[in-house]
Protein backbone atom coordinates (compact mmCIF):
# COMPACT_ATOMS: atom_id res chain seq x y z
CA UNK A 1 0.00 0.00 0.00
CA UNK A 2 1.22 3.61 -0.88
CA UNK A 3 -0.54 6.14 1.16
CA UNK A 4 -0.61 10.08 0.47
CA UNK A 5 -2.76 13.31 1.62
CA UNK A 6 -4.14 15.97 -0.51
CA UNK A 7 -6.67 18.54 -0.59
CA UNK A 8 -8.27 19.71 -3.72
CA UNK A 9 -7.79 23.65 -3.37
CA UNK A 10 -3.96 22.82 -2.82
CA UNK A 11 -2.09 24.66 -5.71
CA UNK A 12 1.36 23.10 -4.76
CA UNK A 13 2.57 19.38 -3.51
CA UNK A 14 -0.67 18.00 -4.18
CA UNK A 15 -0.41 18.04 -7.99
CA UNK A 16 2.80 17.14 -7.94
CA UNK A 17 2.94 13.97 -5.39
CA UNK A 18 -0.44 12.73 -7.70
CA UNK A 19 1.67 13.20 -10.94
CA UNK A 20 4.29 11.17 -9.34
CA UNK A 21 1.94 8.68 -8.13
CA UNK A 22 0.79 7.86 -11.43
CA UNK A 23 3.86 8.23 -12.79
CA UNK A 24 4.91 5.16 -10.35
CA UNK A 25 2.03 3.02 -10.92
CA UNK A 26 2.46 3.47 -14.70
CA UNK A 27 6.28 2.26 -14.17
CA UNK A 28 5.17 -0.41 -12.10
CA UNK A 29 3.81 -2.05 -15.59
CA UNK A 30 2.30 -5.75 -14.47
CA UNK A 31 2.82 -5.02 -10.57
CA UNK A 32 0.81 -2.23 -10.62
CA UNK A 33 -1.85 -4.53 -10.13
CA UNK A 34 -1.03 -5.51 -6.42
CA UNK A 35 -0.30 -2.15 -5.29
CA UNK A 36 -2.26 0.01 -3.73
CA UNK A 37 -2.90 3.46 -4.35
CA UNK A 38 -4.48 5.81 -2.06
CA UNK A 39 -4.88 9.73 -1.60
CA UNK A 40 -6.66 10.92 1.56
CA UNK A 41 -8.34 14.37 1.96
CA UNK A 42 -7.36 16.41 4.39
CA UNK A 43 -9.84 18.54 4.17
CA UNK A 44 -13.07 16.10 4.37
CA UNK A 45 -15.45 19.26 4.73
CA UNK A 46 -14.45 20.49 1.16
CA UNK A 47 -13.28 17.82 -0.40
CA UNK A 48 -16.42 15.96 -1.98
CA UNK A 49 -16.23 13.20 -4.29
CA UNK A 50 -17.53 15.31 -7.19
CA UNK A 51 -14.54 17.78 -6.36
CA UNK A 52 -11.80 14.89 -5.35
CA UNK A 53 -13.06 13.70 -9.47
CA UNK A 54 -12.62 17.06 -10.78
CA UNK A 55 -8.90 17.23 -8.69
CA UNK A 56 -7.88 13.98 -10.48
CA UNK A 57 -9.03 15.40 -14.01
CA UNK A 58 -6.56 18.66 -13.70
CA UNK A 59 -3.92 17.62 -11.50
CA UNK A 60 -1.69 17.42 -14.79
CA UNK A 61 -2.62 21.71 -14.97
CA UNK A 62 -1.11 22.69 -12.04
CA UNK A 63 1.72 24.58 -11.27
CA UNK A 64 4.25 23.16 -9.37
CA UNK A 65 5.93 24.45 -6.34
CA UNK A 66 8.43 22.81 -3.97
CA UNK A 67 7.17 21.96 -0.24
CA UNK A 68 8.40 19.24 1.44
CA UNK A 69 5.55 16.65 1.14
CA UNK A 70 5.70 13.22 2.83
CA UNK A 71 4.27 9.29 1.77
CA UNK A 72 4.09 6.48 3.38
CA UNK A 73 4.44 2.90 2.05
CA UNK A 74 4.07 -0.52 3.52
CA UNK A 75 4.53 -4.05 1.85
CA UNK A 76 1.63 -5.68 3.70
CA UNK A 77 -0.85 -5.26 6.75
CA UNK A 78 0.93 -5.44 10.29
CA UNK A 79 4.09 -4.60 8.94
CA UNK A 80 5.73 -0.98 9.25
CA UNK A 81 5.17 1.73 7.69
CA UNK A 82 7.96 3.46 5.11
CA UNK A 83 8.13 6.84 5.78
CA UNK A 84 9.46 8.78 2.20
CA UNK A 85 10.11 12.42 3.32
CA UNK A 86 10.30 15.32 0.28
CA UNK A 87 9.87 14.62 -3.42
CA UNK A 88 10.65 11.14 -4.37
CA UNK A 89 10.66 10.25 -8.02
CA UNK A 90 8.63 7.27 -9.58
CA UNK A 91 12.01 5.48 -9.67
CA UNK A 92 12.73 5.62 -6.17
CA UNK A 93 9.15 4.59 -5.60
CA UNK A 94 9.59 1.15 -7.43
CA UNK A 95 13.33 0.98 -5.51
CA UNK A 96 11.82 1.46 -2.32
CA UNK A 97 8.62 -1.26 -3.40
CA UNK A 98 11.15 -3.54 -4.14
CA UNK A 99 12.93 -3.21 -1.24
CA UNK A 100 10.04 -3.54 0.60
CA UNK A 101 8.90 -7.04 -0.68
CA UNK A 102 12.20 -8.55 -0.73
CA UNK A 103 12.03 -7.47 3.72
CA UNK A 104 9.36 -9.91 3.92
């Protein structure tokens, strides 16, 4: 599991940590298949599944603007948590899901 937070008014990590996302599960290839992916609101209130749909249609428009954003990965329930702090590429996503499955 790959685990991330976003709100849909954010104009700056949130794009970007969803492009890379993607990015990752599109380099995954076949394995992309027993990963998963998941963004959570942090702002519930707002953040309505009609807007989180419109968020995931233009989150390749936004600008992009460096804050240091944070993920968290894990291979499998129970076990703990990666914690990935600052912008991590697609690349060092797979590395680090590797890694990951070869620790169990």
């Amino acid at each position: 599991m790959l685990l991330n937070f976003i709100f849909t008014t954010c104009s700056s990590i949130c794009p970007l940590t969803s492009r890379t996302l993607e990015e990752f599960q599109r380099k995954l290839g076949r394995e992309a298949s027993k990963v998963h992916l998941m963004s959570i609101s942090i702002d519930p209130e707002e953040d309505t599944p009609a807007r989180l749909t419109a968020y995931a249609r233009q989150v390749s428009r936004r600008p992009r603007v460096a804050v240091l954003p944070v993920t968290l990965m894990r291979a499998t329930p129970g076990k703990p948590w990666l914690r990935i702090e600052g912008f991590v590429t697609p690349d060092e996503l797979v590395d680090d899901y590797r890694k990951l499955l070869a620790s169990l």
